[in-house]
PDB file of N, CA and C in Angstrom:
ATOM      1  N   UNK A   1      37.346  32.516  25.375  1.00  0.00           N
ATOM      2  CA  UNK A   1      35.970  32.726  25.745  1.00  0.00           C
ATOM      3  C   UNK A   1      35.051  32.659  24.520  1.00  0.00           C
ATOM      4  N   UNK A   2      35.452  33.652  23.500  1.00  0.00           N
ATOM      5  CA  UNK A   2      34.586  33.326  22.103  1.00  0.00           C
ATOM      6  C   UNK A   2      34.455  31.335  21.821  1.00  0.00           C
ATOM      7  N   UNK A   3      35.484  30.812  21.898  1.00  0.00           N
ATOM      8  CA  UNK A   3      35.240  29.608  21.319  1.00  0.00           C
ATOM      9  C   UNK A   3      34.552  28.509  22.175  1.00  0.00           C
ATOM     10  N   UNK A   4      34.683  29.118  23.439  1.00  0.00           N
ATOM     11  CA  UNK A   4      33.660  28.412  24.791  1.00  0.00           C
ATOM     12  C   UNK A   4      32.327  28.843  24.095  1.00  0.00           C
ATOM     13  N   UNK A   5      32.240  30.122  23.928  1.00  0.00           N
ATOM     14  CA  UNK A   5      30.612  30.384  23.794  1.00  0.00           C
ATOM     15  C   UNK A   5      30.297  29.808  22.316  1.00  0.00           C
ATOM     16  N   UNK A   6      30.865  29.696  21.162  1.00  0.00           N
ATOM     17  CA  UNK A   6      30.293  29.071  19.730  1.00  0.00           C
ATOM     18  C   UNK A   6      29.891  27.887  20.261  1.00  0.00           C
ATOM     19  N   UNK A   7      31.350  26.807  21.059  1.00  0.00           N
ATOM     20  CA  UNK A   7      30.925  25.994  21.291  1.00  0.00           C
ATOM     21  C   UNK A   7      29.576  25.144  22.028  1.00  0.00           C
ATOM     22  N   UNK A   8      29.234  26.592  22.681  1.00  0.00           N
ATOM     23  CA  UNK A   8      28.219  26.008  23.815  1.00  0.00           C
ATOM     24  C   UNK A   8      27.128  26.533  22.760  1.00  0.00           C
ATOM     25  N   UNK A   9      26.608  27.832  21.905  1.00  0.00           N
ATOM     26  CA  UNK A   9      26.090  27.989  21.104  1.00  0.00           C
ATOM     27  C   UNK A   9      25.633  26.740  19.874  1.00  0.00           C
ATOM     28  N   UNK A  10      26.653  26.044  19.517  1.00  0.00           N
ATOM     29  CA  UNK A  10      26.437  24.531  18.452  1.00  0.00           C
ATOM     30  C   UNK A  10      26.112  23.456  19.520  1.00  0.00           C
ATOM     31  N   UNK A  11      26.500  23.634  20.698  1.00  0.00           N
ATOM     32  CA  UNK A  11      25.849  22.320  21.672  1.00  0.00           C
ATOM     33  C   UNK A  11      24.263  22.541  21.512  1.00  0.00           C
ATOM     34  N   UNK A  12      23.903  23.542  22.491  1.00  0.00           N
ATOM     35  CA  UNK A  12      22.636  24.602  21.732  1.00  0.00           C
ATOM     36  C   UNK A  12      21.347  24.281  20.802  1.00  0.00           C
ATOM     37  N   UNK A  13      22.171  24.784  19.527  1.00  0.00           N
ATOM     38  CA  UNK A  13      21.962  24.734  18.287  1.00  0.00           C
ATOM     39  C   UNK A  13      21.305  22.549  18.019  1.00  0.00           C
ATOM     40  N   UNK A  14      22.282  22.184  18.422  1.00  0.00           N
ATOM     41  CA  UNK A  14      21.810  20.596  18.371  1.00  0.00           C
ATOM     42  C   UNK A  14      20.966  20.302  19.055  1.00  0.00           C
ATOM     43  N   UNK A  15      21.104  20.491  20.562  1.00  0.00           N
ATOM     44  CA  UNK A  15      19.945  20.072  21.590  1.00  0.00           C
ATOM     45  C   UNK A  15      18.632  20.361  21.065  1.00  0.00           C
ATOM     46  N   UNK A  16      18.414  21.534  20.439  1.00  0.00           N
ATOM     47  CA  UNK A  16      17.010  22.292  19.773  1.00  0.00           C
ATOM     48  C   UNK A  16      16.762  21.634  18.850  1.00  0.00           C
ATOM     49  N   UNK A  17      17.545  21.385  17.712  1.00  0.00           N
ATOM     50  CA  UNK A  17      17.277  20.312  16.695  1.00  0.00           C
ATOM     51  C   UNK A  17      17.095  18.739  17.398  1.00  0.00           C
ATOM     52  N   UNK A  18      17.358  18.444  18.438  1.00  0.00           N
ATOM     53  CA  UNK A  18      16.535  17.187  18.644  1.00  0.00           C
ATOM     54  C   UNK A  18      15.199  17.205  19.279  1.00  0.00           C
ATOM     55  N   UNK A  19      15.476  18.204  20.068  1.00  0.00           N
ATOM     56  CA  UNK A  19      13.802  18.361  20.423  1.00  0.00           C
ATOM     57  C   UNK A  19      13.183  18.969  19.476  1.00  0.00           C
ATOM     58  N   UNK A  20      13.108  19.634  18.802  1.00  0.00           N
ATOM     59  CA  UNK A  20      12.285  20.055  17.496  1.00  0.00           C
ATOM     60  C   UNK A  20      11.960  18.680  16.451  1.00  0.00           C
ATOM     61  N   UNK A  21      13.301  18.250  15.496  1.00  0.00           N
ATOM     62  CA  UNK A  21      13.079  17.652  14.303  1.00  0.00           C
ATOM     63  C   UNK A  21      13.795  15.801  14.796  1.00  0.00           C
ATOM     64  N   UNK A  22      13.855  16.039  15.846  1.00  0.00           N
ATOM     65  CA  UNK A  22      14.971  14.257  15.862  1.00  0.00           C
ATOM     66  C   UNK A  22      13.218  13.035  16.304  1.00  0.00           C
ATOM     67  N   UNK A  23      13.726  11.774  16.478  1.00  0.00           N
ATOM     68  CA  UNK A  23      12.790  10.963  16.270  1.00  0.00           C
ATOM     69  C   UNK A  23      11.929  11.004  17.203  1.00  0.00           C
ATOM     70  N   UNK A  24      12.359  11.613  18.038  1.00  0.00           N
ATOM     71  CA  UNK A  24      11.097  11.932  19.618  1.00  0.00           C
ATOM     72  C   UNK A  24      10.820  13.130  19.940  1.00  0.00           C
ATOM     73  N   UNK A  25      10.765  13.941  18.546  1.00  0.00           N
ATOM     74  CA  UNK A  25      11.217  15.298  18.955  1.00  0.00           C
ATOM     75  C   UNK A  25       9.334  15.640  19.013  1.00  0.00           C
ATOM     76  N   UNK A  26       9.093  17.186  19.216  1.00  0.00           N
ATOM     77  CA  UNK A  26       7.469  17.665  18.894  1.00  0.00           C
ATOM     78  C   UNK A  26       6.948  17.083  17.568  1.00  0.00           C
ATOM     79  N   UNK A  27       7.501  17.575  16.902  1.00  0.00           N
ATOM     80  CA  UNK A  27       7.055  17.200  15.298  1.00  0.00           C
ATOM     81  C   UNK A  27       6.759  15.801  15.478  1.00  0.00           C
ATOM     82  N   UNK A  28       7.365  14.859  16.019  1.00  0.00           N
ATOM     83  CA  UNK A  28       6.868  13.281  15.721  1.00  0.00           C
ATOM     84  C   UNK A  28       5.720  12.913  16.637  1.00  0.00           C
ATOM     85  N   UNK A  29       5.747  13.543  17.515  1.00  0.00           N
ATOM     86  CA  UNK A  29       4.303  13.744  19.052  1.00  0.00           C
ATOM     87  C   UNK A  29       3.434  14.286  17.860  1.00  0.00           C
ATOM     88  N   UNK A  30       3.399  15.159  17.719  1.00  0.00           N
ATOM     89  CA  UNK A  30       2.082  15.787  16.829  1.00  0.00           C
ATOM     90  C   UNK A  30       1.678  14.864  15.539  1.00  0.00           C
ATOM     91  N   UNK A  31       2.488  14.132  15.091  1.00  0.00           N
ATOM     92  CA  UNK A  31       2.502  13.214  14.156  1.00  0.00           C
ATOM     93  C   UNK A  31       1.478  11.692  14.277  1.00  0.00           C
ATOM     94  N   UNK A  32       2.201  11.192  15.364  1.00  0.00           N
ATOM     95  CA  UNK A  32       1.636   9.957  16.645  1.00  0.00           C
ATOM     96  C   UNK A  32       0.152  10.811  16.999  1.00  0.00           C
ATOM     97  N   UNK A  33       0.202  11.780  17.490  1.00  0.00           N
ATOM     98  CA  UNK A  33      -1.380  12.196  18.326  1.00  0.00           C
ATOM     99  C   UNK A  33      -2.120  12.261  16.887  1.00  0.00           C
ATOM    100  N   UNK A  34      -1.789  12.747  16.070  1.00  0.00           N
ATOM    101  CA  UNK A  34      -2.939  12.490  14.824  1.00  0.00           C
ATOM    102  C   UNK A  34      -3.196  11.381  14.493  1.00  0.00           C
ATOM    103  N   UNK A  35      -2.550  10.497  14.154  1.00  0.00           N
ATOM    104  CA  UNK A  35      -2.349   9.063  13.776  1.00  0.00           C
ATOM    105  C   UNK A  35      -3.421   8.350  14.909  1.00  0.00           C
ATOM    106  N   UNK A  36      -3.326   8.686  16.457  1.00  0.00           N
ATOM    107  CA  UNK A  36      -3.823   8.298  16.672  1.00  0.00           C
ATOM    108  C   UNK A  36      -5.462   8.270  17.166  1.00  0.00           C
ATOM    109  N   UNK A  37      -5.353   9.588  17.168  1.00  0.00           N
ATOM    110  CA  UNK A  37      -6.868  10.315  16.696  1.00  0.00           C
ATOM    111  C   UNK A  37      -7.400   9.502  15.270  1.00  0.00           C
ATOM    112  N   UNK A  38      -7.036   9.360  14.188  1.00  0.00           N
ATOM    113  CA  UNK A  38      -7.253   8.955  13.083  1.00  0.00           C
ATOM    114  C   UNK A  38      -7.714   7.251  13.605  1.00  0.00           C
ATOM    115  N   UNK A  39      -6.873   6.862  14.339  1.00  0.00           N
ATOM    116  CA  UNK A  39      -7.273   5.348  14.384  1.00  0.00           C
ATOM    117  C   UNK A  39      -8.687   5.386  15.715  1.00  0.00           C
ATOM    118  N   UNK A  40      -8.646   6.323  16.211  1.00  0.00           N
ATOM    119  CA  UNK A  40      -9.848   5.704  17.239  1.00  0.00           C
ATOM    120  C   UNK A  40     -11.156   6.261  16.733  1.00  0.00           C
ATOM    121  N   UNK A  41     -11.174   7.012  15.596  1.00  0.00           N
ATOM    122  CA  UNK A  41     -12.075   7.391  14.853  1.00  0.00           C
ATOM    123  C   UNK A  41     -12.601   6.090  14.008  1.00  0.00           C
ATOM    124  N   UNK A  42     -10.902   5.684  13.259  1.00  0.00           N
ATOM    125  CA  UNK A  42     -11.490   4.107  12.795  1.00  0.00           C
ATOM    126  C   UNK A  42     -12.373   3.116  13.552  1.00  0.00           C
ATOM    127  N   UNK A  43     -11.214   3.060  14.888  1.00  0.00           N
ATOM    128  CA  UNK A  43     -12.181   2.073  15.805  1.00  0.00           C
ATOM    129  C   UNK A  43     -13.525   2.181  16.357  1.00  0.00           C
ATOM    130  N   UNK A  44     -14.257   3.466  16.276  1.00  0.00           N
ATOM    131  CA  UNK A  44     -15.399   3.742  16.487  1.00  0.00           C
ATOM    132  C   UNK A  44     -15.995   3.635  15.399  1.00  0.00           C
ATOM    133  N   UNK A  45     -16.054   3.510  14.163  1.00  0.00           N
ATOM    134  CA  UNK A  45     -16.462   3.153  13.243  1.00  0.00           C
ATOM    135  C   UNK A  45     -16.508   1.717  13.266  1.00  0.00           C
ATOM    136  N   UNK A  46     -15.822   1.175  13.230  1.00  0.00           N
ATOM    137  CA  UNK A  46     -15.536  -0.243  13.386  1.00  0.00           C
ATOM    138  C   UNK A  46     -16.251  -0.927  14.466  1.00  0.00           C
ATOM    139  N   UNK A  47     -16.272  -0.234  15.747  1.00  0.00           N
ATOM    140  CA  UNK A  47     -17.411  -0.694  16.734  1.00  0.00           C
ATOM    141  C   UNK A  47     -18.764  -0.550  16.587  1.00  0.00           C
ATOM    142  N   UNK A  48     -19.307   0.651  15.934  1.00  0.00           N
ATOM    143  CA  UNK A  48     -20.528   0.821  15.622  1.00  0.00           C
ATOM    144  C   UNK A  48     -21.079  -0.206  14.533  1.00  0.00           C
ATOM    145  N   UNK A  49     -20.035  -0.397  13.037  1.00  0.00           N
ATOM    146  CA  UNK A  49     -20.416  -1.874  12.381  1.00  0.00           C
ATOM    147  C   UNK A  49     -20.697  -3.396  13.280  1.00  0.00           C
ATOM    148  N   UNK A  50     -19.971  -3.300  14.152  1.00  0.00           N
ATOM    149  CA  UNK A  50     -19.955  -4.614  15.026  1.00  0.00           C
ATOM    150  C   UNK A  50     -21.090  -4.467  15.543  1.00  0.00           C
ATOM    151  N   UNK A  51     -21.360  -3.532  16.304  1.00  0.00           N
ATOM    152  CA  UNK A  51     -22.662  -3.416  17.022  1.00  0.00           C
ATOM    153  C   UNK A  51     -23.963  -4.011  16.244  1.00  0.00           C
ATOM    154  N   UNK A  52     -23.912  -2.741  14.904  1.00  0.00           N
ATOM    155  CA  UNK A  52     -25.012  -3.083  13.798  1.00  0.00           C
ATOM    156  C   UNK A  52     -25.182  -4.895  13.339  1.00  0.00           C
ATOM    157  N   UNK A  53     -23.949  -5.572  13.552  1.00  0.00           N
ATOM    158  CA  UNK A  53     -23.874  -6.945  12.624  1.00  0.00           C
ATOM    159  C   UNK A  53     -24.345  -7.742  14.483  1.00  0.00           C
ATOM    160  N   UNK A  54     -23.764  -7.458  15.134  1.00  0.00           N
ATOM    161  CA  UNK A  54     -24.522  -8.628  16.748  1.00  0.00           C
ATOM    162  C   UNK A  54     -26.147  -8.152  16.866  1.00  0.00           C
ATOM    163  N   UNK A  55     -26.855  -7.238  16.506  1.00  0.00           N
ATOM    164  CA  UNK A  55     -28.091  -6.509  16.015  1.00  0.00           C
ATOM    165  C   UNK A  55     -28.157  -7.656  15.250  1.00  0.00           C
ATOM    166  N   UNK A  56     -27.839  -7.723  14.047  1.00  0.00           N
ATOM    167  CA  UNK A  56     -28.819  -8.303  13.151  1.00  0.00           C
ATOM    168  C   UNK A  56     -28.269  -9.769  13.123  1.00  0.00           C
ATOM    169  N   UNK A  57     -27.387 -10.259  13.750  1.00  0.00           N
ATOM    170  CA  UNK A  57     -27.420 -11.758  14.345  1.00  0.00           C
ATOM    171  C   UNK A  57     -28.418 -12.191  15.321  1.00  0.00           C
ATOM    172  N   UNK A  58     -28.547 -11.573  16.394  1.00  0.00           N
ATOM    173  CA  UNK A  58     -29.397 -11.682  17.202  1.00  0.00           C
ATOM    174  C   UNK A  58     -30.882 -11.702  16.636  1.00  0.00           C
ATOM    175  N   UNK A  59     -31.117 -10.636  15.613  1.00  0.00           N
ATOM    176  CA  UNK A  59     -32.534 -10.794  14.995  1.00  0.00           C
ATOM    177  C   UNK A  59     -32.863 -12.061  14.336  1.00  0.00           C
ATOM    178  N   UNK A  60     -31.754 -12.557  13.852  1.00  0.00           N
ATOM    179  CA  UNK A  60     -32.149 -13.561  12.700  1.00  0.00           C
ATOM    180  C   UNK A  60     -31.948 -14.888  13.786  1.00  0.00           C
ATOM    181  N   UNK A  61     -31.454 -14.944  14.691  1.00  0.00           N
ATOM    182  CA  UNK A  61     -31.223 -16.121  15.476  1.00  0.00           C
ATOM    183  C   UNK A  61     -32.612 -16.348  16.110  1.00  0.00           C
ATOM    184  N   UNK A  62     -33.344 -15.199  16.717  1.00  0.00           N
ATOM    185  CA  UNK A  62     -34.162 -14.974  17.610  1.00  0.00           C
ATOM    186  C   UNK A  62     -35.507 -15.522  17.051  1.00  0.00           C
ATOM    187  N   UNK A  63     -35.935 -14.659  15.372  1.00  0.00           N
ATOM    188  CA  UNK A  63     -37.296 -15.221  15.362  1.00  0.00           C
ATOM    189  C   UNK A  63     -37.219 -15.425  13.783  1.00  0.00           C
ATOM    190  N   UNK A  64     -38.231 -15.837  13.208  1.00  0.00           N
ATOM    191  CA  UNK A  64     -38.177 -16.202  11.582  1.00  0.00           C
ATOM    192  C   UNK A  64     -38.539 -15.171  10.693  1.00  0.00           C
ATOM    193  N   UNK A  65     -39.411 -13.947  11.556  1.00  0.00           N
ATOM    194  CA  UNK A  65     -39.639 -12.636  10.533  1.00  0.00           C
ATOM    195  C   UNK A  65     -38.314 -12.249  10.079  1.00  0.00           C
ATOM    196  N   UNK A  66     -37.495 -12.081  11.135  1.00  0.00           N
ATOM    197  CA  UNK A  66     -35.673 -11.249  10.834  1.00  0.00           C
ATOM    198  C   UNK A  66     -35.484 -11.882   9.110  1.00  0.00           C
ATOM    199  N   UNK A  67     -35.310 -12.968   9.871  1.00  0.00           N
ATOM    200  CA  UNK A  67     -35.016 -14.051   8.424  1.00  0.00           C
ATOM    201  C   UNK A  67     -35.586 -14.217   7.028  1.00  0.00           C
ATOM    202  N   UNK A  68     -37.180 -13.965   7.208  1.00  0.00           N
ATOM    203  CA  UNK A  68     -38.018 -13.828   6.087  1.00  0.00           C
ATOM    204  C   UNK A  68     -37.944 -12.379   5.504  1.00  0.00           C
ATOM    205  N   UNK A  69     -37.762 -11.211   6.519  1.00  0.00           N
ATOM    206  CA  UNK A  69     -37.284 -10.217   5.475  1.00  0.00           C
ATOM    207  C   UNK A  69     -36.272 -10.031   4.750  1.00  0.00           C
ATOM    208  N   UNK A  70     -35.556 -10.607   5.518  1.00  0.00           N
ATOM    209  CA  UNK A  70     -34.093 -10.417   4.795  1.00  0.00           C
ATOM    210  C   UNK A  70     -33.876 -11.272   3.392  1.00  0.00           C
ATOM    211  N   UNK A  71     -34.297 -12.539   3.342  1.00  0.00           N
ATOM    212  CA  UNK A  71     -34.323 -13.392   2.533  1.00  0.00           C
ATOM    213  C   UNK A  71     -35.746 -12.369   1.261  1.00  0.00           C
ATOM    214  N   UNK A  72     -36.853 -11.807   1.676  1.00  0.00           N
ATOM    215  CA  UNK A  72     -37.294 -11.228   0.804  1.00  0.00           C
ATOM    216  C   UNK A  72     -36.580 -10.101   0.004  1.00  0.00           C
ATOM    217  N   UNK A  73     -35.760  -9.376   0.927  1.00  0.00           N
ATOM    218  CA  UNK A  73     -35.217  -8.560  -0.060  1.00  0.00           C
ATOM    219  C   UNK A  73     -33.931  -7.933  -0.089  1.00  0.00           C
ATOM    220  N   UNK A  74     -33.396  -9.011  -0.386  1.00  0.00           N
ATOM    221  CA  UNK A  74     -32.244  -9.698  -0.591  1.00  0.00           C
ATOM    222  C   UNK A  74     -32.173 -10.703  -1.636  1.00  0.00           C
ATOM    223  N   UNK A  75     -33.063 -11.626  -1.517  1.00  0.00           N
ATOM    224  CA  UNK A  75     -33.350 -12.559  -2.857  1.00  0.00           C
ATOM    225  C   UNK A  75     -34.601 -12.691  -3.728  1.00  0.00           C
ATOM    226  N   UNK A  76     -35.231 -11.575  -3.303  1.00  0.00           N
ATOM    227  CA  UNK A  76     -36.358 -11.532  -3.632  1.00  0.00           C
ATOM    228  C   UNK A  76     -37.635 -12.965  -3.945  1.00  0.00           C
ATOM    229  N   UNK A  77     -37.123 -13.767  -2.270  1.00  0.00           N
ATOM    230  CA  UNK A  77     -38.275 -15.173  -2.395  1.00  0.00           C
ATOM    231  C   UNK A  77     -39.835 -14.247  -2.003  1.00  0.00           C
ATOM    232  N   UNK A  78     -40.963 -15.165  -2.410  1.00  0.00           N
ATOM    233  CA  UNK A  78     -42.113 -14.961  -2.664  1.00  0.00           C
ATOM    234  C   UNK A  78     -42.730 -16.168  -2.010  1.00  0.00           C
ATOM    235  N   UNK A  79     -43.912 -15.919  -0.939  1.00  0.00           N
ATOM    236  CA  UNK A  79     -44.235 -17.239  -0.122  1.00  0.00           C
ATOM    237  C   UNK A  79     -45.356 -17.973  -1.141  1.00  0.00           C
ATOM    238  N   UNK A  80     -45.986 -18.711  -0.834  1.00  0.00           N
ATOM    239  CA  UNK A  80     -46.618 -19.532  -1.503  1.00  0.00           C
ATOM    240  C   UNK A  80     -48.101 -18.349  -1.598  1.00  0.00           C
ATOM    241  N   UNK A  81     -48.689 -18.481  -2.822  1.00  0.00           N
ATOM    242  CA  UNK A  81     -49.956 -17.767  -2.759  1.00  0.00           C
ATOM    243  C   UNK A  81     -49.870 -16.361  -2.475  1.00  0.00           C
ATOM    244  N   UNK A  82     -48.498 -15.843  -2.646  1.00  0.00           N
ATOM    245  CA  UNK A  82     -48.595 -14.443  -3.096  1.00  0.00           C
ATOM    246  C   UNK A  82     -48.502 -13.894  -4.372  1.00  0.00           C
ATOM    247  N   UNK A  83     -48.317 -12.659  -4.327  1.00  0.00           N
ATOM    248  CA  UNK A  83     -48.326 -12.477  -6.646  1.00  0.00           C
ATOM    249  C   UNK A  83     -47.102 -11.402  -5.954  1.00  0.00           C
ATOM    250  N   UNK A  84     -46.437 -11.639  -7.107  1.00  0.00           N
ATOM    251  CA  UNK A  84     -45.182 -10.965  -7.089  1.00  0.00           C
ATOM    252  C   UNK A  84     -45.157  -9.593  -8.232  1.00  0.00           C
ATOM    253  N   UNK A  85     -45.380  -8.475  -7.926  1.00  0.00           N
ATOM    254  CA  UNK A  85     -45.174  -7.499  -8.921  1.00  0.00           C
ATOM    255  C   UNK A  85     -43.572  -6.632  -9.035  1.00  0.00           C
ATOM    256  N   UNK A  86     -43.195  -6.647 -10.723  1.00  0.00           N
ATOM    257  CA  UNK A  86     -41.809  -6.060 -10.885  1.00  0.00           C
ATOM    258  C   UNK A  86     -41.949  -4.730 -11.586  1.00  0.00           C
ATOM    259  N   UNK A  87     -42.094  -3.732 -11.382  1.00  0.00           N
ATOM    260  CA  UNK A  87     -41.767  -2.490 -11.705  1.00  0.00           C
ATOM    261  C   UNK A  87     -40.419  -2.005 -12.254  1.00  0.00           C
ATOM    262  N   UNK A  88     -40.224  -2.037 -13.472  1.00  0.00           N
ATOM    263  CA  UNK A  88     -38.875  -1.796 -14.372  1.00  0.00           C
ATOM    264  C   UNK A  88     -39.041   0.292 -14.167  1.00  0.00           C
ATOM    265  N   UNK A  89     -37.366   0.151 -13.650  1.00  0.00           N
ATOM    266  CA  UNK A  89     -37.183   1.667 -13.856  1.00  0.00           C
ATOM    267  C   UNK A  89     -37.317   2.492 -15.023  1.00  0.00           C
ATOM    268  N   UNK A  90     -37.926   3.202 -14.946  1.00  0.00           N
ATOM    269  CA  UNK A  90     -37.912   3.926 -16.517  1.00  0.00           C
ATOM    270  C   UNK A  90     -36.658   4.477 -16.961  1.00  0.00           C
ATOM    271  N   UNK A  91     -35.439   4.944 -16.081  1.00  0.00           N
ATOM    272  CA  UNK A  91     -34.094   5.226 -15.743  1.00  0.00           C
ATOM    273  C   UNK A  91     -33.429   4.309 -16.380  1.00  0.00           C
ATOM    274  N   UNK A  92     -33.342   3.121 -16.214  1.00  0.00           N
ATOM    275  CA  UNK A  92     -33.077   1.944 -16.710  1.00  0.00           C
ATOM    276  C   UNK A  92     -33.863   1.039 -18.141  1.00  0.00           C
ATOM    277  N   UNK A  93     -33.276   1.425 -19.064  1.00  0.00           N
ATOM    278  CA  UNK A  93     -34.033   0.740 -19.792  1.00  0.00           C
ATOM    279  C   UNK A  93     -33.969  -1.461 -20.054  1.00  0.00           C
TER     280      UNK A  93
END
Protein backbone atom coordinates (compact mmCIF):
# COMPACT_ATOMS: atom_id res chain seq x y z
CA UNK A 1 0.00 0.00 0.00
CA UNK A 2 2.87 2.54 0.94
CA UNK A 3 4.43 1.95 -2.54
CA UNK A 4 0.89 2.22 -4.37
CA UNK A 5 0.53 5.55 -2.64
CA UNK A 6 4.44 7.10 -3.40
CA UNK A 7 3.70 5.80 -6.58
CA UNK A 8 0.49 7.52 -7.22
CA UNK A 9 2.02 10.54 -5.13
CA UNK A 10 5.19 10.87 -8.13
CA UNK A 11 2.36 10.23 -10.82
CA UNK A 12 0.91 13.38 -8.94
CA UNK A 13 3.90 15.16 -8.41
CA UNK A 14 4.46 15.02 -12.51
CA UNK A 15 0.96 15.69 -13.68
CA UNK A 16 1.36 19.19 -11.58
CA UNK A 17 4.65 19.82 -13.07
CA UNK A 18 3.12 19.69 -16.50
CA UNK A 19 0.40 21.75 -15.90
CA UNK A 20 2.37 24.25 -14.00
CA UNK A 21 6.01 24.40 -15.83
CA UNK A 22 5.72 21.90 -19.17
CA UNK A 23 5.20 23.61 -22.72
CA UNK A 24 1.38 24.17 -22.42
CA UNK A 25 1.47 24.48 -19.00
CA UNK A 26 -0.05 28.18 -17.09
CA UNK A 27 3.26 29.72 -17.09
CA UNK A 28 3.46 29.52 -21.03
CA UNK A 29 -0.54 30.87 -21.32
CA UNK A 30 0.50 33.82 -19.26
CA UNK A 31 3.56 34.14 -21.37
CA UNK A 32 1.51 33.94 -25.02
CA UNK A 33 -1.39 36.37 -23.39
CA UNK A 34 1.34 39.01 -22.79
CA UNK A 35 3.08 38.58 -25.95
CA UNK A 36 0.04 38.97 -27.27
CA UNK A 37 -1.28 41.96 -25.63
CA UNK A 38 2.20 43.42 -26.51
CA UNK A 39 1.59 42.79 -30.25
CA UNK A 40 -1.95 44.30 -30.58
CA UNK A 41 -0.70 47.29 -28.84
CA UNK A 42 1.95 47.21 -31.72
CA UNK A 43 -0.74 46.75 -34.22
CA UNK A 44 -2.67 49.66 -33.04
CA UNK A 45 0.13 51.69 -33.28
CA UNK A 46 0.86 50.56 -36.54
CA UNK A 47 -2.79 51.20 -37.66
CA UNK A 48 -2.98 54.60 -36.37
CA UNK A 49 0.53 55.39 -38.56
CA UNK A 50 -1.34 53.92 -41.57
CA UNK A 51 -4.25 55.89 -40.97
CA UNK A 52 -2.04 59.18 -40.46
CA UNK A 53 0.07 58.26 -43.97
CA UNK A 54 -3.71 57.41 -46.27
CA UNK A 55 -4.50 61.14 -44.49
CA UNK A 56 -1.76 62.66 -45.94
CA UNK A 57 -1.85 60.73 -49.35
CA UNK A 58 -5.16 61.66 -49.89
CA UNK A 59 -4.23 65.40 -49.06
CA UNK A 60 -1.50 65.62 -51.43
CA UNK A 61 -3.38 63.68 -54.22
CA UNK A 62 -6.49 65.82 -53.72
CA UNK A 63 -5.33 69.49 -54.01
CA UNK A 64 -1.91 71.51 -54.55
CA UNK A 65 -1.99 73.45 -51.06
CA UNK A 66 -1.25 69.70 -49.29
CA UNK A 67 1.67 69.70 -51.64
CA UNK A 68 2.87 73.31 -51.44
CA UNK A 69 3.07 73.04 -47.72
CA UNK A 70 4.74 70.24 -47.46
CA UNK A 71 7.28 71.02 -50.10
CA UNK A 72 7.60 74.52 -48.06
CA UNK A 73 8.62 73.02 -45.09
CA UNK A 74 10.24 70.32 -45.80
CA UNK A 75 12.49 71.93 -48.42
CA UNK A 76 12.09 75.08 -47.64
CA UNK A 77 10.94 76.25 -51.61
CA UNK A 78 9.95 79.97 -51.80
CA UNK A 79 7.29 81.00 -54.63
CA UNK A 80 8.21 83.55 -56.97
CA UNK A 81 8.04 87.22 -55.43
CA UNK A 82 8.23 86.26 -51.96
CA UNK A 83 11.30 87.29 -49.51
CA UNK A 84 12.45 84.57 -47.60
CA UNK A 85 13.58 85.38 -43.94
CA UNK A 86 16.23 82.94 -41.87
CA UNK A 87 16.42 83.39 -38.24
CA UNK A 88 19.70 81.58 -36.86
CA UNK A 89 19.17 80.03 -33.33
CA UNK A 90 21.05 81.74 -30.83
CA UNK A 91 21.31 77.96 -29.22
CA UNK A 92 23.08 77.12 -32.20
CA UNK A 93 25.86 78.96 -33.07
Amino acid sequence: MKILSAVLLILLAGLQYQIWFGQSGAMAQQRLASQVAEQKARMEQLQQRNRKMIAEVVALQSGKAAFEARARSELGLVKKGEVFYLIPDEANP
